[in-house]
Protein backbone atom coordinates (compact mmCIF):
# COMPACT_ATOMS: atom_id res chain seq x y z
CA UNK A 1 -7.84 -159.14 28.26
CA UNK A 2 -9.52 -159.22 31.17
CA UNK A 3 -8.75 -162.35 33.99
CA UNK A 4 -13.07 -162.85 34.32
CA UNK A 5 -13.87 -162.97 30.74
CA UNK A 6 -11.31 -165.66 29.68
CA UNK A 7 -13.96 -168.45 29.47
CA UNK A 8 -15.96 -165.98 27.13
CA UNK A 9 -12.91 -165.45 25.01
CA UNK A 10 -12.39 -168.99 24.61
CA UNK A 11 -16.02 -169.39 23.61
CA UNK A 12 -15.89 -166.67 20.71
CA UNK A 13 -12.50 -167.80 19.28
CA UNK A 14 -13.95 -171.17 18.79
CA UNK A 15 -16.94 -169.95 17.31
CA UNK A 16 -14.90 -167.89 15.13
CA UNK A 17 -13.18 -170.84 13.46
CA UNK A 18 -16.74 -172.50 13.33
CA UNK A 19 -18.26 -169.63 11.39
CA UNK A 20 -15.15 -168.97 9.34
CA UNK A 21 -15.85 -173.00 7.97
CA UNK A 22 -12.29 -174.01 9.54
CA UNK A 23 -12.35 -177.26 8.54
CA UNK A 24 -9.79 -179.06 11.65
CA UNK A 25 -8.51 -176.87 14.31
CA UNK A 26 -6.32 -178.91 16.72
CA UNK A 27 -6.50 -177.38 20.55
CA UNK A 28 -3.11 -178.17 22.27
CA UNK A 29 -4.40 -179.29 25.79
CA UNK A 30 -4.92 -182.49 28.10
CA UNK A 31 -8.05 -181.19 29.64
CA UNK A 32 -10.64 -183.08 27.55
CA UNK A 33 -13.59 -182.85 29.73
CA UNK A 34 -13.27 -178.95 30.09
CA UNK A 35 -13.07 -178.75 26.21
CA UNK A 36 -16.28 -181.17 25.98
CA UNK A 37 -17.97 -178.45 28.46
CA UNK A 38 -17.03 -175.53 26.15
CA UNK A 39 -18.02 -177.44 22.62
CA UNK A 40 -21.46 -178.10 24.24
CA UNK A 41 -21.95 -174.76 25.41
CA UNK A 42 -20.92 -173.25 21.81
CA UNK A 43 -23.12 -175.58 20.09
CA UNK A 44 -25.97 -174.20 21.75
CA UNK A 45 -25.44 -170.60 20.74
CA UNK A 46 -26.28 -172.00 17.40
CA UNK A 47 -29.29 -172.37 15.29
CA UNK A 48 -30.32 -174.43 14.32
CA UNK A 49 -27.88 -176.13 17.01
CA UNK A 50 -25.52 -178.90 15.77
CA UNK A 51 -25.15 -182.09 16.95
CA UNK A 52 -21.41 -182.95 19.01
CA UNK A 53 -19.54 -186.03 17.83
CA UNK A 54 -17.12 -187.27 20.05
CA UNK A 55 -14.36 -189.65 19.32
CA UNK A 56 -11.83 -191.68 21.18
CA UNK A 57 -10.27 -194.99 19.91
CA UNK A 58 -12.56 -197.39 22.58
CA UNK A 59 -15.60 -196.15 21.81
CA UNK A 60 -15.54 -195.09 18.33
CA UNK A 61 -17.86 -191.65 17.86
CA UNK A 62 -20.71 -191.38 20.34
CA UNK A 63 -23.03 -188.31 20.20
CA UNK A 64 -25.55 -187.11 22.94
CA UNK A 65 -28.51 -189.58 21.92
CA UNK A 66 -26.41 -192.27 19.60
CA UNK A 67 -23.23 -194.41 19.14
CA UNK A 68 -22.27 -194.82 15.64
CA UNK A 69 -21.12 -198.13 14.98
CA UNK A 70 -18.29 -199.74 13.51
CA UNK A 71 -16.33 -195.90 14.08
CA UNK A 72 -13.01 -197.50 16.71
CA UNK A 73 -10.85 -197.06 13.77
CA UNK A 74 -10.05 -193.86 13.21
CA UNK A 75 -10.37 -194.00 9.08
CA UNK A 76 -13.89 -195.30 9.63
CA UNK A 77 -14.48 -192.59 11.91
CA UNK A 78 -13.20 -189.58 9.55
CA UNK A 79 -15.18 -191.59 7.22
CA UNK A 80 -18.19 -191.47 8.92
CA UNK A 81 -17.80 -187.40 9.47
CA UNK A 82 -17.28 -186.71 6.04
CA UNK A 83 -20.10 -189.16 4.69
CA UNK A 84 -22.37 -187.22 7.10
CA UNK A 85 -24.22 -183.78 5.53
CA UNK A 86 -25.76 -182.17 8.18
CA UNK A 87 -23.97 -179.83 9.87
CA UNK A 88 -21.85 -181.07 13.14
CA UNK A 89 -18.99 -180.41 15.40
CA UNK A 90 -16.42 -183.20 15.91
CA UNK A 91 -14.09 -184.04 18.76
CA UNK A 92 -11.52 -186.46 18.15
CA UNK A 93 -9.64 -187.39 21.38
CA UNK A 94 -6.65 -189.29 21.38
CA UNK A 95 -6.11 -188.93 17.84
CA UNK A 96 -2.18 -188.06 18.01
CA UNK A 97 -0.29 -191.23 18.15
CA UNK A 98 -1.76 -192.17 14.76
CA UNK A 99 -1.05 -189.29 13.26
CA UNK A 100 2.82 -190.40 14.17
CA UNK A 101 2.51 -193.98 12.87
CA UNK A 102 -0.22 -194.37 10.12
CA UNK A 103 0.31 -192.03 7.35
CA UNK A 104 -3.36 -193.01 6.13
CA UNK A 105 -4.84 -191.21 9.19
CA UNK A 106 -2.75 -187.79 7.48
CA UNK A 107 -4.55 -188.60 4.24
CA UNK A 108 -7.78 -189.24 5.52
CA UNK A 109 -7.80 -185.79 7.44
CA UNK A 110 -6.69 -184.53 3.88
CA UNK A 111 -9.68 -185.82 2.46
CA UNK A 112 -11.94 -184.23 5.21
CA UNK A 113 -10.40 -180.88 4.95
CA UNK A 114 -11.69 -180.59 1.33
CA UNK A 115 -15.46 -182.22 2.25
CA UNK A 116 -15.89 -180.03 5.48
CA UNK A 117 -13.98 -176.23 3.95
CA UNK A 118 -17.53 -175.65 2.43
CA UNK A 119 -19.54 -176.10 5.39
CA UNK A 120 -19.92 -174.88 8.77
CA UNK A 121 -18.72 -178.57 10.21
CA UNK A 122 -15.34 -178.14 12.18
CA UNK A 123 -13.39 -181.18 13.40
CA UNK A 124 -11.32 -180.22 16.91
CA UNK A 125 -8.78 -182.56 17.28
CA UNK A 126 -7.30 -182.35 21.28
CA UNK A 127 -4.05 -183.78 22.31
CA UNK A 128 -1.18 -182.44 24.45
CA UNK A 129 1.82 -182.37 22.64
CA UNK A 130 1.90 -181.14 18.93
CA UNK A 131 1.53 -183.61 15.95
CA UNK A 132 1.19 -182.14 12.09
CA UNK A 133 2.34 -183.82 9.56
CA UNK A 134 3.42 -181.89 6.34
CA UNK A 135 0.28 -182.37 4.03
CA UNK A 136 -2.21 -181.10 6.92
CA UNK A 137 0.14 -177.69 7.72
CA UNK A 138 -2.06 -175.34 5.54
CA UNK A 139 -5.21 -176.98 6.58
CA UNK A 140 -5.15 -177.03 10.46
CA UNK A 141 -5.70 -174.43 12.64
CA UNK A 142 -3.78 -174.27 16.13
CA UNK A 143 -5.27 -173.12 19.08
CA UNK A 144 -3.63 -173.62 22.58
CA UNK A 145 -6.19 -173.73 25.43
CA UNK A 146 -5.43 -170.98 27.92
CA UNK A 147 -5.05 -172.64 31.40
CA UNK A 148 -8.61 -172.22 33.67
CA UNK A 149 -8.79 -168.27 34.98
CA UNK A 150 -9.76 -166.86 38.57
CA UNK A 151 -13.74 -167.41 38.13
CA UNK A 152 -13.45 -170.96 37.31
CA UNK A 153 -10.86 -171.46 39.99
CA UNK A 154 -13.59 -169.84 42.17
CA UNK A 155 -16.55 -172.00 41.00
CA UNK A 156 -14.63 -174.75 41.45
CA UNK A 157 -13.26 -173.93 45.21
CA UNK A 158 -17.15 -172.91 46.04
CA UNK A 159 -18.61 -176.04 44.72
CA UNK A 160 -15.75 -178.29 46.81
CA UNK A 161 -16.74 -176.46 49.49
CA UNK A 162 -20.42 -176.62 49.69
CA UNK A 163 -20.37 -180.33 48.96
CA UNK A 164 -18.03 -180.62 52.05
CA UNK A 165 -19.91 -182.02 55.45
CA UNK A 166 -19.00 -178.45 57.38
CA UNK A 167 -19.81 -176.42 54.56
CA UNK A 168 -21.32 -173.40 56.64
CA UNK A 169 -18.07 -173.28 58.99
CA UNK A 170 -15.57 -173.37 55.93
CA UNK A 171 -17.44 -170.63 54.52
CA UNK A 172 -17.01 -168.57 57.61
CA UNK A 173 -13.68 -169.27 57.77
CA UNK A 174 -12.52 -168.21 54.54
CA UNK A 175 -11.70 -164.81 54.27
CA UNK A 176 -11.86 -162.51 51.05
CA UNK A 177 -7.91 -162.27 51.52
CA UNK A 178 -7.43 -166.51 52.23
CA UNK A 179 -9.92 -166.51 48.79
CA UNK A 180 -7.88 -164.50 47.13
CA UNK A 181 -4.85 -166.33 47.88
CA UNK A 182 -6.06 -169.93 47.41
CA UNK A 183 -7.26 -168.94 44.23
CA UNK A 184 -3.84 -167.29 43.04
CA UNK A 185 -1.92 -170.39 44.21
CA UNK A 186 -4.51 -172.63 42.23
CA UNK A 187 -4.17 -170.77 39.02
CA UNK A 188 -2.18 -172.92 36.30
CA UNK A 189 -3.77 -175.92 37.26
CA UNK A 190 -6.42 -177.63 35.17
CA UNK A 191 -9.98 -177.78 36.63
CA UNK A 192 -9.05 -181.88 37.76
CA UNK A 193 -6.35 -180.69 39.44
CA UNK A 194 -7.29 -177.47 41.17
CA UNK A 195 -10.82 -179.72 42.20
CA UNK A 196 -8.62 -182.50 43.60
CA UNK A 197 -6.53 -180.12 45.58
CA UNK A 198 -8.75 -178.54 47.24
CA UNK A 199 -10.73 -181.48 48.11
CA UNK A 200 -7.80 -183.04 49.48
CA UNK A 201 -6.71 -180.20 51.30
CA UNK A 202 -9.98 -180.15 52.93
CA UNK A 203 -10.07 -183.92 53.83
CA UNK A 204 -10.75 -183.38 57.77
CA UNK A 205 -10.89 -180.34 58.43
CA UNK A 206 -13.65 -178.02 59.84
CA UNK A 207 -12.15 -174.46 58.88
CA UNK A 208 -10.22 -172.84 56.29
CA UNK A 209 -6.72 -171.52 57.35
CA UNK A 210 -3.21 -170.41 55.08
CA UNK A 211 -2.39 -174.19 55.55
CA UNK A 212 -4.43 -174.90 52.83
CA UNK A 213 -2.01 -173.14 50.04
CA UNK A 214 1.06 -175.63 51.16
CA UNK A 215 -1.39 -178.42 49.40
CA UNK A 216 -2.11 -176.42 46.28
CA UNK A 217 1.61 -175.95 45.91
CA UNK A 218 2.00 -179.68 46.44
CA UNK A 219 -0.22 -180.55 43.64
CA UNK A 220 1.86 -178.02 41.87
CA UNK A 221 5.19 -179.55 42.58
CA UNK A 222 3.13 -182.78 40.88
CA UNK A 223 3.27 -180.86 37.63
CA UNK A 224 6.34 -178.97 38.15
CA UNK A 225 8.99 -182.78 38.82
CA UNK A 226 7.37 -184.03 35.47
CA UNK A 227 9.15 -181.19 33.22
CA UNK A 228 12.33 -182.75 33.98
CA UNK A 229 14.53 -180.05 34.67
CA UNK A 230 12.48 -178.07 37.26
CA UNK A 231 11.70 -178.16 40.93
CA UNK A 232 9.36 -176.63 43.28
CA UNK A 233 11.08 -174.95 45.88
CA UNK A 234 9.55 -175.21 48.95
CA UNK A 235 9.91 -173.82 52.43
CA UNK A 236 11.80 -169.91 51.10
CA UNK A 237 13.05 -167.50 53.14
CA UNK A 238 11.11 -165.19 54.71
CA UNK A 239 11.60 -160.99 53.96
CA UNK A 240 12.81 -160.65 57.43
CA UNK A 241 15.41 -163.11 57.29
CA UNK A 242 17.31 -161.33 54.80
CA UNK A 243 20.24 -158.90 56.55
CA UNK A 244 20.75 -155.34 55.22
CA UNK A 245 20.25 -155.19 51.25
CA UNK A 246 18.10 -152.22 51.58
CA UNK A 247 17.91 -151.09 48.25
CA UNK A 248 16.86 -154.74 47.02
CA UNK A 249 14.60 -154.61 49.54
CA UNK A 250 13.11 -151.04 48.49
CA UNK A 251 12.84 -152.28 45.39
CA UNK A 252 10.44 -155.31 46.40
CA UNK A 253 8.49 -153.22 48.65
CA UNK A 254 7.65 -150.93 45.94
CA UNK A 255 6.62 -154.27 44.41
CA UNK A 256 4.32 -155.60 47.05
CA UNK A 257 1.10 -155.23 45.46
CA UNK A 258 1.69 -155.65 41.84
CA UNK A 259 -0.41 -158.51 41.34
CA UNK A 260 -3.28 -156.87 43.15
CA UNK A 261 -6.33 -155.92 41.21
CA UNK A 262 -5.85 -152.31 41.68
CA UNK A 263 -2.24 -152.52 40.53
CA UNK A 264 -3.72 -153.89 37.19
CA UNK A 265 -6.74 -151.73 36.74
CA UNK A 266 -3.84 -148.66 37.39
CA UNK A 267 -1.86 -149.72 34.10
CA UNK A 268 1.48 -150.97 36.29
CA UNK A 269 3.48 -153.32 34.46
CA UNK A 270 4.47 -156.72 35.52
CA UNK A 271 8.16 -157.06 36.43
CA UNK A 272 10.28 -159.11 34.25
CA UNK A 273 12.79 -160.31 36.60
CA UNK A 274 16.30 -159.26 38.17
CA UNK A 275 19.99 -160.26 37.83
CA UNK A 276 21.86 -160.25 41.17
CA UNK A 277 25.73 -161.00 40.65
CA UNK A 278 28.33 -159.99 42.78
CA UNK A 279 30.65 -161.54 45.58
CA UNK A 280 30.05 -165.59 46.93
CA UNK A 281 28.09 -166.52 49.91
CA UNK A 282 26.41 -162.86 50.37
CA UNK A 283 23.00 -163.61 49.79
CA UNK A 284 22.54 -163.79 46.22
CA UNK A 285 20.86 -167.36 46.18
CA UNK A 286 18.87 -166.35 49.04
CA UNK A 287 17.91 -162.70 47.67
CA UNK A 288 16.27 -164.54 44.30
CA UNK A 289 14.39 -166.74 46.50
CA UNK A 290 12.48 -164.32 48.58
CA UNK A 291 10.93 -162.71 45.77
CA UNK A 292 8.92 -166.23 45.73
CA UNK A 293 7.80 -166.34 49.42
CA UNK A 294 7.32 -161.68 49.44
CA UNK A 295 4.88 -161.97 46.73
CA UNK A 296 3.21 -165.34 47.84
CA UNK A 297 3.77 -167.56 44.21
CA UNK A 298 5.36 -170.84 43.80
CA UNK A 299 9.36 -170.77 43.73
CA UNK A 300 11.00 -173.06 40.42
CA UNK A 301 14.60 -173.35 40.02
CA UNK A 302 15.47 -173.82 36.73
CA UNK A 303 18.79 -176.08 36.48
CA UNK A 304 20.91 -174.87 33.08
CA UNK A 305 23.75 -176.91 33.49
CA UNK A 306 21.39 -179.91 33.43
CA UNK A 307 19.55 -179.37 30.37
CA UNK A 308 22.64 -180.44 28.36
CA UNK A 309 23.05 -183.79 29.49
CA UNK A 310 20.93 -185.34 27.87
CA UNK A 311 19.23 -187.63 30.48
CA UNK A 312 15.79 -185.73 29.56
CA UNK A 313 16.30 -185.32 25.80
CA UNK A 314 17.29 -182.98 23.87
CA UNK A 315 18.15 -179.81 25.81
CA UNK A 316 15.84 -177.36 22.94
CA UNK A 317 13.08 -179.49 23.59
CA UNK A 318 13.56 -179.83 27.44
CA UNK A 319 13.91 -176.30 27.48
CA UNK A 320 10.21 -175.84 25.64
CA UNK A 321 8.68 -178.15 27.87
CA UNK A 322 10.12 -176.67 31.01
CA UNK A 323 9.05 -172.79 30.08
CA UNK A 324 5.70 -173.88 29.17
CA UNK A 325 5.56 -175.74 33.05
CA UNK A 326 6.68 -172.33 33.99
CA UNK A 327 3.79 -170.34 32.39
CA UNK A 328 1.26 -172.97 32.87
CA UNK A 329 2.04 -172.13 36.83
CA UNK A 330 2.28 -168.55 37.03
CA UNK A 331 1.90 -166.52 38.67
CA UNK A 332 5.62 -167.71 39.63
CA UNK A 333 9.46 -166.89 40.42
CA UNK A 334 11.64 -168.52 38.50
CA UNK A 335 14.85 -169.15 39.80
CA UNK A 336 17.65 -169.74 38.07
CA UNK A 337 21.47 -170.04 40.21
CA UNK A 338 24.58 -169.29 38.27
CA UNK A 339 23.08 -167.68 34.36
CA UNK A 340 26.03 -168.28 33.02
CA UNK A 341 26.55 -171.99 33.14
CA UNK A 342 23.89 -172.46 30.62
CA UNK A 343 24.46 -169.47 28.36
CA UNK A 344 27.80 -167.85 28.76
CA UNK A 345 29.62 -167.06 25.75
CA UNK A 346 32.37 -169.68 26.34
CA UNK A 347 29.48 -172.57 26.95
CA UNK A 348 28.31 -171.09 23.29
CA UNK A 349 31.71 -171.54 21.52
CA UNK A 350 32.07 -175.15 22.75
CA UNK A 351 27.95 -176.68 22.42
CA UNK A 352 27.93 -175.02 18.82
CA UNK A 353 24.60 -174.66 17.48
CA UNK A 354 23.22 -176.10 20.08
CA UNK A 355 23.89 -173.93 22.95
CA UNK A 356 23.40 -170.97 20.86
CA UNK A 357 19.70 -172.05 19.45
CA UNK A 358 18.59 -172.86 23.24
CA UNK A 359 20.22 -169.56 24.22
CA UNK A 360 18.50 -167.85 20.95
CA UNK A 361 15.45 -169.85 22.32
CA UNK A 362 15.28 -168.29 25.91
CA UNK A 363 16.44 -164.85 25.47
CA UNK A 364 13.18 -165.05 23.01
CA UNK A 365 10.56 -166.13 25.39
CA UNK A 366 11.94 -163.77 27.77
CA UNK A 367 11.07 -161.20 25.58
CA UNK A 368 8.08 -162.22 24.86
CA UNK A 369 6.88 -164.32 27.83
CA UNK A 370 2.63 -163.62 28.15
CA UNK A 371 2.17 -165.12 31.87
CA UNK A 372 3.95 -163.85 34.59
CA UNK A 373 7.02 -165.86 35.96
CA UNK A 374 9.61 -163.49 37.56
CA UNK A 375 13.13 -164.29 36.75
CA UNK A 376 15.40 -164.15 39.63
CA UNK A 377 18.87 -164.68 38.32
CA UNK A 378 22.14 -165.25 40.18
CA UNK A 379 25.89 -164.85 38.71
CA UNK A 380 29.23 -165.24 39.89
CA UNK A 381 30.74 -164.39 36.52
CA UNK A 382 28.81 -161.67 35.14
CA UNK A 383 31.30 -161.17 32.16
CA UNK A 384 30.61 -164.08 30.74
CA UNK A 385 27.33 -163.41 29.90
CA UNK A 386 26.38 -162.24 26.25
CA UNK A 387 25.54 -158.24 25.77
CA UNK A 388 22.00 -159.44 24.62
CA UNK A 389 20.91 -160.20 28.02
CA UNK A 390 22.34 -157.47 30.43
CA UNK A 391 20.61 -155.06 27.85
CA UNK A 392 17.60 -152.88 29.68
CA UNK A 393 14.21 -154.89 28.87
CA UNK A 394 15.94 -158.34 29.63
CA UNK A 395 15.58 -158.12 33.51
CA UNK A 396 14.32 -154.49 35.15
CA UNK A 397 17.25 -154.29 37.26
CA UNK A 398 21.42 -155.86 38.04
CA UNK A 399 21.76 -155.73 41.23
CA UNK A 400 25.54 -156.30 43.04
CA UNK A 401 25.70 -157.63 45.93
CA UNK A 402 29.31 -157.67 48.07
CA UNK A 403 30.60 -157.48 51.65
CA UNK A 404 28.45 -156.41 54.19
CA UNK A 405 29.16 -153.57 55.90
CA UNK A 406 28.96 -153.27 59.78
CA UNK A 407 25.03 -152.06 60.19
CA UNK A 408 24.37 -155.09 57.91
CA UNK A 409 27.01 -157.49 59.52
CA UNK A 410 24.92 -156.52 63.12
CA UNK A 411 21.52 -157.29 61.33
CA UNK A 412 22.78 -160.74 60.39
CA UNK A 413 24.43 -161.56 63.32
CA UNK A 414 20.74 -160.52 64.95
CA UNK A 415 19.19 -162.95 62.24
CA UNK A 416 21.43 -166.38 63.14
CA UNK A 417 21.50 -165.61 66.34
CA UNK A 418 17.22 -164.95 67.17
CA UNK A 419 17.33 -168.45 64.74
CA UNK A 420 19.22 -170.42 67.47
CA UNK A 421 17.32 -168.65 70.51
CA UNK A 422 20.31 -166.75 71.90
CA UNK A 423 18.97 -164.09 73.93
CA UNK A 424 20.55 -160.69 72.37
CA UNK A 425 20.42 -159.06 75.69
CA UNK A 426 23.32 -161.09 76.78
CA UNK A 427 25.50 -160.86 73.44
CA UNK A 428 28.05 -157.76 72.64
CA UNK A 429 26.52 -157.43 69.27
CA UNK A 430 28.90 -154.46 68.64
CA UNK A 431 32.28 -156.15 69.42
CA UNK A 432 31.10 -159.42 67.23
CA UNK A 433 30.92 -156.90 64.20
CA UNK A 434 34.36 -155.45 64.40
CA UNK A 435 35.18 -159.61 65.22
CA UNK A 436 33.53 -160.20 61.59
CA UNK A 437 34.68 -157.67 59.43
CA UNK A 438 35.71 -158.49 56.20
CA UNK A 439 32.97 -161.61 56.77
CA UNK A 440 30.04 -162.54 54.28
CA UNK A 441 27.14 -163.56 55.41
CA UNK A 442 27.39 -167.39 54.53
CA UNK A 443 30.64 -166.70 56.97
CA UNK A 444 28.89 -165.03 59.40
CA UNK A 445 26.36 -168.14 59.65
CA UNK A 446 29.14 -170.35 59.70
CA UNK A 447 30.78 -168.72 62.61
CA UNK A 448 27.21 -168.93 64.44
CA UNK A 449 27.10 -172.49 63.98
CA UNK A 450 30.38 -172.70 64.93
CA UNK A 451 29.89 -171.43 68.28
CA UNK A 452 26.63 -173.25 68.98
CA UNK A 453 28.52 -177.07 68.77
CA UNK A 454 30.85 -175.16 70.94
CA UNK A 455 28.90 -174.53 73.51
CA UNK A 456 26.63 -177.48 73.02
CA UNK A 457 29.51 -179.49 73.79
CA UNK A 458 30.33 -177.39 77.05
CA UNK A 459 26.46 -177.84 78.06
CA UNK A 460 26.01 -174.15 78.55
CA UNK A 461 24.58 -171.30 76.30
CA UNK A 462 26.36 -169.32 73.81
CA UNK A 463 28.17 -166.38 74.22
CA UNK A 464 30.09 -163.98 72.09
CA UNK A 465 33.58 -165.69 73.43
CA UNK A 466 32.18 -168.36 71.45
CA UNK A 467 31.75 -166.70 68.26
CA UNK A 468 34.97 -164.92 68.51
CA UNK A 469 36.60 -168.22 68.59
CA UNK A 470 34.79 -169.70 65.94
CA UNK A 471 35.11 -166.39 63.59
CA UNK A 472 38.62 -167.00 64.24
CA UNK A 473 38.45 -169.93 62.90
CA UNK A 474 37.55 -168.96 59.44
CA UNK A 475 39.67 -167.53 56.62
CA UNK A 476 37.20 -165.34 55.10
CA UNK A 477 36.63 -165.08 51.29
CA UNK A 478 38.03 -160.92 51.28
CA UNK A 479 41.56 -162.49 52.08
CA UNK A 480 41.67 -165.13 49.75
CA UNK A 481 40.15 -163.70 47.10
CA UNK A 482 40.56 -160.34 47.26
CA UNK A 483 41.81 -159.11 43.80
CA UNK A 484 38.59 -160.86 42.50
CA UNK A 485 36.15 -159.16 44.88
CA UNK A 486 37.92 -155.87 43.87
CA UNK A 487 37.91 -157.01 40.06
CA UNK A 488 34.12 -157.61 40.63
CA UNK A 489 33.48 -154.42 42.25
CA UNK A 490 35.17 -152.37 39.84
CA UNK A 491 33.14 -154.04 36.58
CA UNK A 492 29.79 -153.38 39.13
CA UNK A 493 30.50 -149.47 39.55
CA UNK A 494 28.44 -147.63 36.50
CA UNK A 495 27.05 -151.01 35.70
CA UNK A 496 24.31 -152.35 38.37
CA UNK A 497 22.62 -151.08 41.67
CA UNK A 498 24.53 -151.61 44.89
CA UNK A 499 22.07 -153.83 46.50
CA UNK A 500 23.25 -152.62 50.03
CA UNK A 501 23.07 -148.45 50.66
């Protein structure tokens, strides 16, 4: 389906269940005001147009012109809807937490199901978690309200800014690209939200810069802490700061417009997401990361290990909430560092059913996942991972990542050392990468740092006598484990793409 026409979909499927007499459809969504919007808006594409009911538990059922009295209780109010023979279109708002506590309220619904199945009268029911109780399964439709598309982002951002006092300089200032990006960042929010970032992001100021996505992304990271086991990831690394990799890197490139209209309107497919495994401390971590900050979408990190300690519930139902954060976000990368603490085989064996139905659980919705959030996943122990998820369709590509080789030691040498303003001019860049062989890159930077509280403590700059020292320091990871690195690279060959050339 088209992005634009999403509103317009909306519209028709809830007319749908009007004209096929659905008697209570229940819309899974906390954005009551936007669902008011849209019942109003279908009720006048009917005629003779019927009236709109609404319902919380303060102020009973209220309609455009009226207040119906003695309608606070919720009976009375169900009551009142199916005492009434004209035809109308209900809202009940807040409804839920009775449906969990008085089984009357179930019974009462019961008894409006079989008054309203005969007439075009629907009753919508909105709430944002999912409450049926047994009786009511065959008689209640569920819809879930998709999350506000690109044109009502854009209304919205328009209508913030020409209520703003420098309205005619904030429209000059915002390009079509800075558009186009505010309004991808502001996707997955509801119409509150993505109104009350960008009026706060525009509290004082005159023009429209890139600054202005950091505070979408904040009111993202809002949403985002309240899933439990998810975090926003701010602040990524940038492409360039990644040394060597190249055929990672091709990969991305290839990427780089993906999410651009013409990318969709050519048929390309969305990416799924990528495994990186390989040796410790050479960039895996920071590999799955850049995919966040290269395509400009949020960054999660999902944390596996903590969904099964039960500080946020059970981990099934943490799990749910935390993939439907995900989606309701996208476009986004989600991150996810060391796979196989969550759902190795071993981690299977000693949750029980458990561990195997939130493992049964994810490998499903990666499958089948609608919105698109990028998997970028990290592991030091490939082998422990179940067949089902290195099979092709799971992620698009493994990639293996080991010891860099000189080209790419010199590249991140070049990286750590532009990062501390060393001039290169003065630095043997050549002799430092016969200094570091056998180095990773977390070794490398450790060696830089090294040799910068070196010379700090001298009071002079750096130089490579420095870093030769401080390398010297270090026993790199090839020594001590190097019948695991080979191990490691001898499971990789036939198996995944050497993310280096």
């Amino acid at each position: 389906m088209d992005e634009l026409s999403r509103k317009q979909q909306i519209l028709q499927d809830l007319k749908k269940f009007v004209l096929s007499k659905a008697s209570i459809v229940y819309i899974l969504s906390d954005e009551e005001d936007r669902l008011e919007g849209l019942l109003k808006e279908l009720s006048s594409t009917f005629q003779p147009k019927p009236k709109l009911l609404i319902w919380n538990p303060f102020q009973g059922l209220t309609g455009e012109n009226e207040k119906i009295e003695n309608s606070t209780n919720p009976i009375e109010a169900l009551d009142k809807a199916i005492q009434r023979t004209e035809q109308n279109l209900y809202l009940f708002e807040g409804l839920h937490p009775f449906l969990k506590t008085d089984p009357f309220v179930s019974r009462k619904l019961k008894d409006l199901h079989r008054s309203l199945r005969n007439r075009y009268s629907t009753l919508f029911i909105i709430a944002p978690v999912l409450v049926v109780p047994d009786e009511l399964r065959r008689d209640m439709i569920v819809y879930e309200l998709p999350m506000p598309d690109a044109m009502e982002v854009e209304r919205i951002l328009m209508g913030v800014i020409s209520g703003s006092p420098h309205a005619s300089v904030l429209t000059e200032s915002l390009t079509p690209e800075l558009k186009d990006r505010m309004i991808k960042a502001a996707l997955g929010l509801s119409l509150d939200q993505v109104a009350r970032a960008f009026r706060s992001a525009l509290i004082g100021r005159a023009t429209a810069d890139s600054s202005l996505i950091d505070a979408l992304l904040e009111e993202k990271g809002q949403l985002i802490k309240k899933s439990g086991i998810l975090s926003l990831v701010q602040n990524g690394p940038a492409f360039e700061e990644i040394g060597g990799l190249e055929n990672l890197k091709d990969w991305l490139r290839k990427r780089s417009n993906i999410l651009s209209d013409e990318g969709r309107s050519f048929g390309l497919q969305l990416p799924k997401g990528v495994l990186i495994t390989g040796v410790s401390g050479c960039g895996k971590s920071l590999c799955a990361k850049v995919f966040a900050s290269f395509w400009g979408v949020p960054l999660l990190h999902l944390d596996m290990a903590r969904l099964y300690d039960r500080t946020i519930g059970e981990p099934e139902e943490a799990l749910q909430v935390a993939l439907r954060t995900a989606e309701s976000v996208a476009p986004a990368v989600l991150w996810i560092d060391e796979i196989e603490a969550g759902i190795s085989i071993q981690s299977q064996k000693a949750g029980g059913g458990t561990q195997s139905r939130v493992f049964a659980s994810f490998l499903t919705w990666m499958q089948e996942k609608s919105a698109f959030v990028f998997i970028a996943a990290t592991a030091n122990v490939i082998e422990l991972l179940p067949p089902e998820v290195l099979r092709k369709g799971r992620f698009d590509q493994i990639f293996f990542v080991t010891l860099p080789n000189p080209q790419e030691r010199k590249s991140i040498l070049s990286i750590h050392l532009k990062k501390n303003g060393t001039d290169l001019s003065q630095v043997n860049l050549d002799m430092l990468v016969k200094v570091t062989e056998g180095f990773n890159g977390a070794e490398i930077e450790q060696a830089v740092n090294g040799a910068m509280i070196e010379a700090f403590n001298s009071k002079r700059t750096l130089n490579e006598q420095d870093i030769v020292i401080s390398a010297g320091n270090i026993v790199p990871l090839s020594t001590t484990m190097r019948e695991e690195i080979g191990r490691m690279e001898r499971w990789a060959y036939n198996r995944a793409i050497p993310a280096s050339r």
